[in-house]
PDB file of N, CA and C in Angstrom:
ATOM      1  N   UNK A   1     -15.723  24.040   2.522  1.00  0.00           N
ATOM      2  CA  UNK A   1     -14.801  23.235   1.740  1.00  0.00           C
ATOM      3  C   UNK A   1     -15.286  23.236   0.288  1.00  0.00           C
ATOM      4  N   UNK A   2     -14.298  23.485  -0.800  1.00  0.00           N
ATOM      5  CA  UNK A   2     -14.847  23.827  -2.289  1.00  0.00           C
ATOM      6  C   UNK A   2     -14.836  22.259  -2.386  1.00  0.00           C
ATOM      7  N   UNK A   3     -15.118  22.086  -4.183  1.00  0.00           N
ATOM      8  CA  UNK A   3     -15.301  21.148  -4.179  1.00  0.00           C
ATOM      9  C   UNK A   3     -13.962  20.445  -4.559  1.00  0.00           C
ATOM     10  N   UNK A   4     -13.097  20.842  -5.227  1.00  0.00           N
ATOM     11  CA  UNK A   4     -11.960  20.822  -5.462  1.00  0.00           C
ATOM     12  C   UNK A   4     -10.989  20.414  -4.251  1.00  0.00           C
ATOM     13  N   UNK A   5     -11.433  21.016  -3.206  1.00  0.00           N
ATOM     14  CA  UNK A   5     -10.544  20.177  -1.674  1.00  0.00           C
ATOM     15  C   UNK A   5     -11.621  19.057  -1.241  1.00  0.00           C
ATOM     16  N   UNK A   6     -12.506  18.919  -1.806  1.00  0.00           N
ATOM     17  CA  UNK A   6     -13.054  17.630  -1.146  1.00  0.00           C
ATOM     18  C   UNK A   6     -13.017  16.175  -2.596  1.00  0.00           C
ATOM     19  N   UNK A   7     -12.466  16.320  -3.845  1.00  0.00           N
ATOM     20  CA  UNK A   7     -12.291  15.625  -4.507  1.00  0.00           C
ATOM     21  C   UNK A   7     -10.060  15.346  -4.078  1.00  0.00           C
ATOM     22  N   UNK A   8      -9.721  16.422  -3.646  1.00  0.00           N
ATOM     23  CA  UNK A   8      -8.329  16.146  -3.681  1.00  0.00           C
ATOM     24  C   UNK A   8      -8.398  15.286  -2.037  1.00  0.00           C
ATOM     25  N   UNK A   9      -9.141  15.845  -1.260  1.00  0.00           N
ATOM     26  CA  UNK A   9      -9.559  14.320  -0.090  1.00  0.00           C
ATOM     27  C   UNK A   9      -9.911  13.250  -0.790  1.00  0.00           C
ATOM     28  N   UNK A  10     -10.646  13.135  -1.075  1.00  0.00           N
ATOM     29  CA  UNK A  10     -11.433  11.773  -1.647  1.00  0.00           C
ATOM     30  C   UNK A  10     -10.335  10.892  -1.768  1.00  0.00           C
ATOM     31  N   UNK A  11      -9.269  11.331  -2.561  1.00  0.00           N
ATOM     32  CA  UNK A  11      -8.215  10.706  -3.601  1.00  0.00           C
ATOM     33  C   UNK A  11      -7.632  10.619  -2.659  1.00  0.00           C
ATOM     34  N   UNK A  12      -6.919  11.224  -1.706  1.00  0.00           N
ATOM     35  CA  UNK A  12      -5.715  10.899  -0.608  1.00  0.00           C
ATOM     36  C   UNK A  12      -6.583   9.782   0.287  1.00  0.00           C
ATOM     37  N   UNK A  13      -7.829   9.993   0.686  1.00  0.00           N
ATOM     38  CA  UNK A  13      -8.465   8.552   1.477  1.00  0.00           C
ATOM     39  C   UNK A  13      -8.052   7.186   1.100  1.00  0.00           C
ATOM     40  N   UNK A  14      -8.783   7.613  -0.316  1.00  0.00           N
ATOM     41  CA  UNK A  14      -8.817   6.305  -1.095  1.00  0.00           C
ATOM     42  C   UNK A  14      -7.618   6.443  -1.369  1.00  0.00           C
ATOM     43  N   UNK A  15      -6.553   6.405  -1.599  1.00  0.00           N
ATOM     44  CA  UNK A  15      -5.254   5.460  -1.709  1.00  0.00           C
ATOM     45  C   UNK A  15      -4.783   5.253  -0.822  1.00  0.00           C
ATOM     46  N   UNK A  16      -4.909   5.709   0.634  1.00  0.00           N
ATOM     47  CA  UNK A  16      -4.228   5.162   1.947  1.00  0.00           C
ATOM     48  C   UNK A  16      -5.203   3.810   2.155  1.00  0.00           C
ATOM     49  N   UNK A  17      -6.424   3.891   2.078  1.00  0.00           N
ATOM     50  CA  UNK A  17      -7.444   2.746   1.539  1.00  0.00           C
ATOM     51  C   UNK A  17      -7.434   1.579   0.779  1.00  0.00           C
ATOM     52  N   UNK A  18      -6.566   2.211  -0.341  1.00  0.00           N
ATOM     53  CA  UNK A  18      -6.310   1.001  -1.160  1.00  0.00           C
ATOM     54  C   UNK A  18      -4.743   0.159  -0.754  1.00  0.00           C
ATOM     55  N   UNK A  19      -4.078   1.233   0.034  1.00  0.00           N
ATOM     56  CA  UNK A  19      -3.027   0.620   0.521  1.00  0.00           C
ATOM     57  C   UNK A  19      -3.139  -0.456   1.644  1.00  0.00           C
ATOM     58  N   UNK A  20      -4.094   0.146   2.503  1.00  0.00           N
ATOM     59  CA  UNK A  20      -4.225  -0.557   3.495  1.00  0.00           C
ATOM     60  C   UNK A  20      -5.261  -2.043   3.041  1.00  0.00           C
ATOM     61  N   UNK A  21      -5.938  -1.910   2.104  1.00  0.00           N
ATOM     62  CA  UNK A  21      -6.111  -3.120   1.204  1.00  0.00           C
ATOM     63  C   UNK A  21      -5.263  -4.378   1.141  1.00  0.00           C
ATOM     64  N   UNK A  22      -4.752  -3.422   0.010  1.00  0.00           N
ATOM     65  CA  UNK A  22      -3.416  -4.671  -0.658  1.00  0.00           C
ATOM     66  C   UNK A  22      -2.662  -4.707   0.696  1.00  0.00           C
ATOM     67  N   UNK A  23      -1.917  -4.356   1.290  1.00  0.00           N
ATOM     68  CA  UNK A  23      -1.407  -5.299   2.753  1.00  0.00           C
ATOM     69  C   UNK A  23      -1.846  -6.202   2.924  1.00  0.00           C
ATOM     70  N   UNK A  24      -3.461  -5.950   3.770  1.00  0.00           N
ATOM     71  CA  UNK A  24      -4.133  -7.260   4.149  1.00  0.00           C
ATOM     72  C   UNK A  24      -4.378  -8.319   3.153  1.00  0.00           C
ATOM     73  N   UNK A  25      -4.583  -8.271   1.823  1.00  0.00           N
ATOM     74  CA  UNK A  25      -4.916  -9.081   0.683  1.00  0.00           C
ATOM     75  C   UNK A  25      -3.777 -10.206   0.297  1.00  0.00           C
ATOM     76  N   UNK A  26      -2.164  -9.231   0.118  1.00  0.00           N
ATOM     77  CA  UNK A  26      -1.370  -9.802   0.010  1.00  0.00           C
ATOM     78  C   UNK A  26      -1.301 -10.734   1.905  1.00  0.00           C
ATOM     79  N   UNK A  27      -1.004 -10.642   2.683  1.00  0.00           N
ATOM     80  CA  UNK A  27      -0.830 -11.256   3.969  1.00  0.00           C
ATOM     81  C   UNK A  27      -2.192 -12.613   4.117  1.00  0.00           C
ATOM     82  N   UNK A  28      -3.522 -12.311   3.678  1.00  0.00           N
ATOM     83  CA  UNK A  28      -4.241 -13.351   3.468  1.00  0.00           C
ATOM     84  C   UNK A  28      -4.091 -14.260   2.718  1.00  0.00           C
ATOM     85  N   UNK A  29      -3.609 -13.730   1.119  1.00  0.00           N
ATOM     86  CA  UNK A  29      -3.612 -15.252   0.010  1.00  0.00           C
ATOM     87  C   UNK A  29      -2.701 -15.350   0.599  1.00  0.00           C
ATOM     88  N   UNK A  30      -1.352 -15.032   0.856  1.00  0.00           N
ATOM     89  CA  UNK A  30      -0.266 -16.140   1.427  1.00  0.00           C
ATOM     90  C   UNK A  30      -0.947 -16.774   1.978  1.00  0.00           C
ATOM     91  N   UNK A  31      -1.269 -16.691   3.251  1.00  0.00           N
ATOM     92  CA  UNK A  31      -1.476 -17.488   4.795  1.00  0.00           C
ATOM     93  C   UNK A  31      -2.061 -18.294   3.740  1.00  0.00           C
ATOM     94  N   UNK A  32      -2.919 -18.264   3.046  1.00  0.00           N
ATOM     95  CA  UNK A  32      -3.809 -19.837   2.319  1.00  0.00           C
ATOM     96  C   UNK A  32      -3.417 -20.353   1.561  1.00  0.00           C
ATOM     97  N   UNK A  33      -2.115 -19.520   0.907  1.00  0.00           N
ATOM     98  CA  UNK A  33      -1.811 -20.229  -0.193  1.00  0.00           C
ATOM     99  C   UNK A  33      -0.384 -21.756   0.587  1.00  0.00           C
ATOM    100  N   UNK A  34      -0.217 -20.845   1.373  1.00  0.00           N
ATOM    101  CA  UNK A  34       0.902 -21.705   2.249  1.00  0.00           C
ATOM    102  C   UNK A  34      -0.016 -22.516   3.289  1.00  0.00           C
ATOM    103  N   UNK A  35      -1.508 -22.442   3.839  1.00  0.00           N
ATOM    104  CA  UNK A  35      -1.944 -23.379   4.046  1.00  0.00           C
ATOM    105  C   UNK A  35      -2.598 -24.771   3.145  1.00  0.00           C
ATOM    106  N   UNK A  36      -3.094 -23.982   2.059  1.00  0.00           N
ATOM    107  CA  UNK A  36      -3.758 -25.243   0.943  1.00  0.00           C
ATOM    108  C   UNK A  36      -1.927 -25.952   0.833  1.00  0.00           C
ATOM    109  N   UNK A  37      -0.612 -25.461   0.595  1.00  0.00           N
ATOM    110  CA  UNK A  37       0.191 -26.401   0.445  1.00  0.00           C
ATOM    111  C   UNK A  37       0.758 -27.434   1.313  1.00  0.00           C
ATOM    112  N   UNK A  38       0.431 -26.872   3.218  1.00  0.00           N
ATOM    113  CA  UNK A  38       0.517 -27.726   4.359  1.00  0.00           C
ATOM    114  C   UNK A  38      -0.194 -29.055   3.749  1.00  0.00           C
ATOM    115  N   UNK A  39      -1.561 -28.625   3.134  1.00  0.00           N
ATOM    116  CA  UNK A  39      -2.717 -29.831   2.950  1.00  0.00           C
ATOM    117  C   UNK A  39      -1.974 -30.692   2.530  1.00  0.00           C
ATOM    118  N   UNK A  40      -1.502 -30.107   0.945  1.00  0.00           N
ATOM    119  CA  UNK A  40      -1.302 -30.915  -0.046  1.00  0.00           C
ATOM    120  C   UNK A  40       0.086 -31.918   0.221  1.00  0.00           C
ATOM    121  N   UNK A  41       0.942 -31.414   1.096  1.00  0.00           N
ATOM    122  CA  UNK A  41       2.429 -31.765   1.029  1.00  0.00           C
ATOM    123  C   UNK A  41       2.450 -32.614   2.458  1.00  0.00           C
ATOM    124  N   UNK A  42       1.330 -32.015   3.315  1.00  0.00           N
ATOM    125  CA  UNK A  42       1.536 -32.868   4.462  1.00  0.00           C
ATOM    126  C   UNK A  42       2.437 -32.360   6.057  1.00  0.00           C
ATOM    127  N   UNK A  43       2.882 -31.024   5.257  1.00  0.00           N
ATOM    128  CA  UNK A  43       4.174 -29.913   5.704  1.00  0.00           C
ATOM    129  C   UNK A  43       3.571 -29.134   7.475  1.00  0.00           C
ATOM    130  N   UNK A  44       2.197 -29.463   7.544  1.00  0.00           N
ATOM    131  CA  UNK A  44       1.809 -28.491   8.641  1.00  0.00           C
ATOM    132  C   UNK A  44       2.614 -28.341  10.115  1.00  0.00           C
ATOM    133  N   UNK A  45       2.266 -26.957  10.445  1.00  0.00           N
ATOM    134  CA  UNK A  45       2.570 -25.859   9.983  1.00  0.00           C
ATOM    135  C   UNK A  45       2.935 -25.058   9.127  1.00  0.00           C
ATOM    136  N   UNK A  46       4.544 -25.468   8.623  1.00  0.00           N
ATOM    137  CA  UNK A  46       5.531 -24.963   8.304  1.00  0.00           C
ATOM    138  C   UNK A  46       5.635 -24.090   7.296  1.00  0.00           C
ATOM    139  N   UNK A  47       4.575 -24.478   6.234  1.00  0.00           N
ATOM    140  CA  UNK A  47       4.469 -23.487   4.977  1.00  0.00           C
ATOM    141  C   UNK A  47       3.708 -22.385   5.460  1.00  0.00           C
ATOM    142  N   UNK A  48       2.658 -22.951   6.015  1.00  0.00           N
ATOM    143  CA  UNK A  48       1.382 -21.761   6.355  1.00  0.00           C
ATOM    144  C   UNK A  48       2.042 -20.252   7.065  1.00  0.00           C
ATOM    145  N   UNK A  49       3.127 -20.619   8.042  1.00  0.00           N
ATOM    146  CA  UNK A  49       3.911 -19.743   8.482  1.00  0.00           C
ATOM    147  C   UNK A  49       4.603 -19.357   7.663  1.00  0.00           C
ATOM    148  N   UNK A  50       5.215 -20.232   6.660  1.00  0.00           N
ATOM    149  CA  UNK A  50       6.060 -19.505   5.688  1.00  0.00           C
ATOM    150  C   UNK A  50       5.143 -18.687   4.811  1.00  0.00           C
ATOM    151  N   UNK A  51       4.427 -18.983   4.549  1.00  0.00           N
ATOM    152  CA  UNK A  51       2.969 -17.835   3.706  1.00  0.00           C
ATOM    153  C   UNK A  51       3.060 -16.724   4.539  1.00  0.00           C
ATOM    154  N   UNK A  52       2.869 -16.863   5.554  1.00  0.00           N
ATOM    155  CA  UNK A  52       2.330 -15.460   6.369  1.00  0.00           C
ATOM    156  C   UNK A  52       3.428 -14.610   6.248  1.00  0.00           C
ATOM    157  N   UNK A  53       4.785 -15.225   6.779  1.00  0.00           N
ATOM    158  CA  UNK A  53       5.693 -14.121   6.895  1.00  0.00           C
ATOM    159  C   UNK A  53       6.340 -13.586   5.735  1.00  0.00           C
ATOM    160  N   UNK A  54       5.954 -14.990   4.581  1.00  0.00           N
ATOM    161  CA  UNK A  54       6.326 -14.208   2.960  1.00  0.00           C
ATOM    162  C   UNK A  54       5.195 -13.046   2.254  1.00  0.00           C
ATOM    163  N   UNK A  55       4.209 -13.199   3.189  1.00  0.00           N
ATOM    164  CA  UNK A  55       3.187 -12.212   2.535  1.00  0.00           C
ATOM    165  C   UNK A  55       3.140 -10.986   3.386  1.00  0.00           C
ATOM    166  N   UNK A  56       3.478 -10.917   4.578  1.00  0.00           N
ATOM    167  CA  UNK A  56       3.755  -9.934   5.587  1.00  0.00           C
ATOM    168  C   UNK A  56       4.845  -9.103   5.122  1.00  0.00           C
ATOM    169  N   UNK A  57       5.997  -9.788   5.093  1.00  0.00           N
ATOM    170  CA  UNK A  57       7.420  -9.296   4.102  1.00  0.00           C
ATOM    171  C   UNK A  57       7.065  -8.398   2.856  1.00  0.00           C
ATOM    172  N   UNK A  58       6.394  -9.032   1.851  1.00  0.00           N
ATOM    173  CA  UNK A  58       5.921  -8.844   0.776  1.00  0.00           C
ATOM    174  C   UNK A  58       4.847  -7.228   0.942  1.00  0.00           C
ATOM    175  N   UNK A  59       3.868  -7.535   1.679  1.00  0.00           N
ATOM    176  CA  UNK A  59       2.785  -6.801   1.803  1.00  0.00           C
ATOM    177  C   UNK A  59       3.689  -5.513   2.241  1.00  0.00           C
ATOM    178  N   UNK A  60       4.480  -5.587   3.506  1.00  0.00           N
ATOM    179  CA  UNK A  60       5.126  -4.225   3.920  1.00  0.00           C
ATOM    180  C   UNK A  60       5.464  -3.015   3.055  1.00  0.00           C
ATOM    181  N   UNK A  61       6.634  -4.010   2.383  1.00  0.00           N
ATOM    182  CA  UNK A  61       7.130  -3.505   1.175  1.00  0.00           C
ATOM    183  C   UNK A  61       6.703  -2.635   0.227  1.00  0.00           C
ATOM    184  N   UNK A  62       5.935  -3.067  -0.328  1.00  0.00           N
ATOM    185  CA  UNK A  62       4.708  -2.757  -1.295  1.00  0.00           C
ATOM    186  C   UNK A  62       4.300  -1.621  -0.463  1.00  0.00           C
ATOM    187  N   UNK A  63       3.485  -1.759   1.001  1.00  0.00           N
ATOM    188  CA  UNK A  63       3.119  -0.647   1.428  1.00  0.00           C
ATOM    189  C   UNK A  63       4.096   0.578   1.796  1.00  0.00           C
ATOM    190  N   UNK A  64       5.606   0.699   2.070  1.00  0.00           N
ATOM    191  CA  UNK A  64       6.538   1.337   2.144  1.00  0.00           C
ATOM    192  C   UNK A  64       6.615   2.023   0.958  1.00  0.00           C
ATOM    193  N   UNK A  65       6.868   1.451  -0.556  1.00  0.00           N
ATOM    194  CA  UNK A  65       7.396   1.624  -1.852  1.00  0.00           C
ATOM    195  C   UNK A  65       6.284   2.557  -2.180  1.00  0.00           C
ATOM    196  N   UNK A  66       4.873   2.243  -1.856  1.00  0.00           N
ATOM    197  CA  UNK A  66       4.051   3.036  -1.926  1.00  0.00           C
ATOM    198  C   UNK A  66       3.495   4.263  -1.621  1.00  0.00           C
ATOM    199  N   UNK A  67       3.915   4.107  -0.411  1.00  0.00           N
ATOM    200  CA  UNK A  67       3.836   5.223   0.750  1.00  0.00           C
ATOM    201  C   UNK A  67       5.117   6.479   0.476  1.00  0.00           C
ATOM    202  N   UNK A  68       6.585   5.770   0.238  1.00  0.00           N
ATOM    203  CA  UNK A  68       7.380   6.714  -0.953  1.00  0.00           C
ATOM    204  C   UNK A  68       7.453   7.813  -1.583  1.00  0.00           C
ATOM    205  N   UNK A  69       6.328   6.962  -2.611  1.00  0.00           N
ATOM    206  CA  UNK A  69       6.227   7.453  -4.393  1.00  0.00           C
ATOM    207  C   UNK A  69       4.648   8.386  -3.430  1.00  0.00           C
ATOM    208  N   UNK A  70       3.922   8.354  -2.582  1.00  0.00           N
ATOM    209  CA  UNK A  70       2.933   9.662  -2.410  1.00  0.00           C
ATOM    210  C   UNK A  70       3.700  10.581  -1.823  1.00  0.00           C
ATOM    211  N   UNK A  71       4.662  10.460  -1.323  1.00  0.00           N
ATOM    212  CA  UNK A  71       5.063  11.473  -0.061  1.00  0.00           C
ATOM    213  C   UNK A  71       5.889  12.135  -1.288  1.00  0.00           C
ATOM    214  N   UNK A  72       6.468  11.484  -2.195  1.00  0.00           N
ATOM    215  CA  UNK A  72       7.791  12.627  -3.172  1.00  0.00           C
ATOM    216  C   UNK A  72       6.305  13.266  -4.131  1.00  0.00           C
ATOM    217  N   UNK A  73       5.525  12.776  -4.514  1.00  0.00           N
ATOM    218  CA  UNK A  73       4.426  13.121  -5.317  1.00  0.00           C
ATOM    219  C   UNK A  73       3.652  14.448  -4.519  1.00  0.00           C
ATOM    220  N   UNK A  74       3.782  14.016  -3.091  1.00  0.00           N
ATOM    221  CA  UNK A  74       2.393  15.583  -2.816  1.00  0.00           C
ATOM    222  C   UNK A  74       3.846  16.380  -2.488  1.00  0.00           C
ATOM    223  N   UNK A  75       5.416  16.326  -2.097  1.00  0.00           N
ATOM    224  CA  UNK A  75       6.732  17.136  -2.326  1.00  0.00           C
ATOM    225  C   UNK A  75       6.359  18.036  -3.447  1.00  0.00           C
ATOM    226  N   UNK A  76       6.409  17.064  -4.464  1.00  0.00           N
ATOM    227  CA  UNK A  76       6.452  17.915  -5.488  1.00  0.00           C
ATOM    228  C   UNK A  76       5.797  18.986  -6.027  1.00  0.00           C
ATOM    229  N   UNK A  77       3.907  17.708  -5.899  1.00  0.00           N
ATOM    230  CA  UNK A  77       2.631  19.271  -5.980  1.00  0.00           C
ATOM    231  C   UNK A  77       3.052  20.504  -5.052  1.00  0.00           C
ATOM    232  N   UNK A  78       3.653  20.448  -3.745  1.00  0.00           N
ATOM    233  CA  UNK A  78       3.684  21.458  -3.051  1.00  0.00           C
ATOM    234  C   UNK A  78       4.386  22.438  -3.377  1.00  0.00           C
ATOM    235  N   UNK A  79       5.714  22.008  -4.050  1.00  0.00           N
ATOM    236  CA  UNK A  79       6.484  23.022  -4.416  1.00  0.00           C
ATOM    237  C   UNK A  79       6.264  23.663  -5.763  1.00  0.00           C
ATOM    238  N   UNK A  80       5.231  22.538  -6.270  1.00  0.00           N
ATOM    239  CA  UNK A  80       4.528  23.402  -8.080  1.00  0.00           C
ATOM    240  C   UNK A  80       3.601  24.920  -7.218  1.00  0.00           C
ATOM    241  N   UNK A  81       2.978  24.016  -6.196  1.00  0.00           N
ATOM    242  CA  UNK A  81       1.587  25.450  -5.893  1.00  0.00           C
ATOM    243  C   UNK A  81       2.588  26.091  -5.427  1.00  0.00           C
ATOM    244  N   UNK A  82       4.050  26.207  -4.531  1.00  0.00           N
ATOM    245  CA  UNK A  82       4.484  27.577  -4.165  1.00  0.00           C
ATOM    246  C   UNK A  82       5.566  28.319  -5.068  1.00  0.00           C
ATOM    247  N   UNK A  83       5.812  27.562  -6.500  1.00  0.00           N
ATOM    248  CA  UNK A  83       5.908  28.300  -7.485  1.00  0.00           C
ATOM    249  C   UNK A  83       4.750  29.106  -7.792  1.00  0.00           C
ATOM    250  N   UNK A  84       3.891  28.762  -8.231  1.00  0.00           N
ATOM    251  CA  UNK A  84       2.787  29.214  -8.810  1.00  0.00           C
ATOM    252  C   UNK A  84       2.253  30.293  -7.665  1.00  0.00           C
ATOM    253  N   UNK A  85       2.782  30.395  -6.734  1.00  0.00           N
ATOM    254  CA  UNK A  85       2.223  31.207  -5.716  1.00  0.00           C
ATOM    255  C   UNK A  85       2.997  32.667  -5.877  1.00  0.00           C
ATOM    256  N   UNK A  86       4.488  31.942  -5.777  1.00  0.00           N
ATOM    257  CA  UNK A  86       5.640  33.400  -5.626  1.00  0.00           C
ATOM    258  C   UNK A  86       5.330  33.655  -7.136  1.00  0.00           C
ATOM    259  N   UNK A  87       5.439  33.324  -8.240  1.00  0.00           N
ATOM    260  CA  UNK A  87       5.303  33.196  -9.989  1.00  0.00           C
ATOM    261  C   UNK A  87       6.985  33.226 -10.276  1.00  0.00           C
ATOM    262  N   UNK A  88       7.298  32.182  -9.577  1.00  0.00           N
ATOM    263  CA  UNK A  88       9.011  31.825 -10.011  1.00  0.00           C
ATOM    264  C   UNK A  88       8.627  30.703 -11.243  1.00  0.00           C
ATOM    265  N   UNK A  89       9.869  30.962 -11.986  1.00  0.00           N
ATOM    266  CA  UNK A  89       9.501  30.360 -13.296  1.00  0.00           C
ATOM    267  C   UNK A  89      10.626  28.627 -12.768  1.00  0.00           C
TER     268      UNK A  89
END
């Protein structure tokens, strides 16, 4: 493996990595942010669930929209390298 296919890994890890991040990140501060407001309001359950499934909702999304914009992005590299392959202008 050159080094050039193991830096173009690196980069595809780490952003399925960072995706799978922000999911869980977004789905956690909800859950707390909708539990610290159960505290405050007196509301329990009701927000804390509403956190989760607004950050679950939220988090998906984000991971979909994301997931998207790589899949039309490595489309595209692919069809630059099989220009550059045939030498179609």
């Amino acid at each position: 493996m050159t080094a050039d296919q193991r830096t173009s890994l690196a980069r595809g890890v780490g952003s399925f990595l960072t995706m799978g991040l922000q999911l869980a990140l977004t789905v956690v501060i909800f859950f707390f942010l909708g539990r610290w407001l159960d505290e405050k309001f007196g509301t329990r359950p009701w927000l804390m669930i509403g956190g989760l499934v607004i950050g679950s909702a939220g988090g998906f999304i984000n991971f979909i929209r994301t997931a998207a914009s790589m899949g039309k992005q490595a489309d595209q590299e692919a069809k630059e390298r099989m220009r550059d392959v045939h030498g179609e202008d």
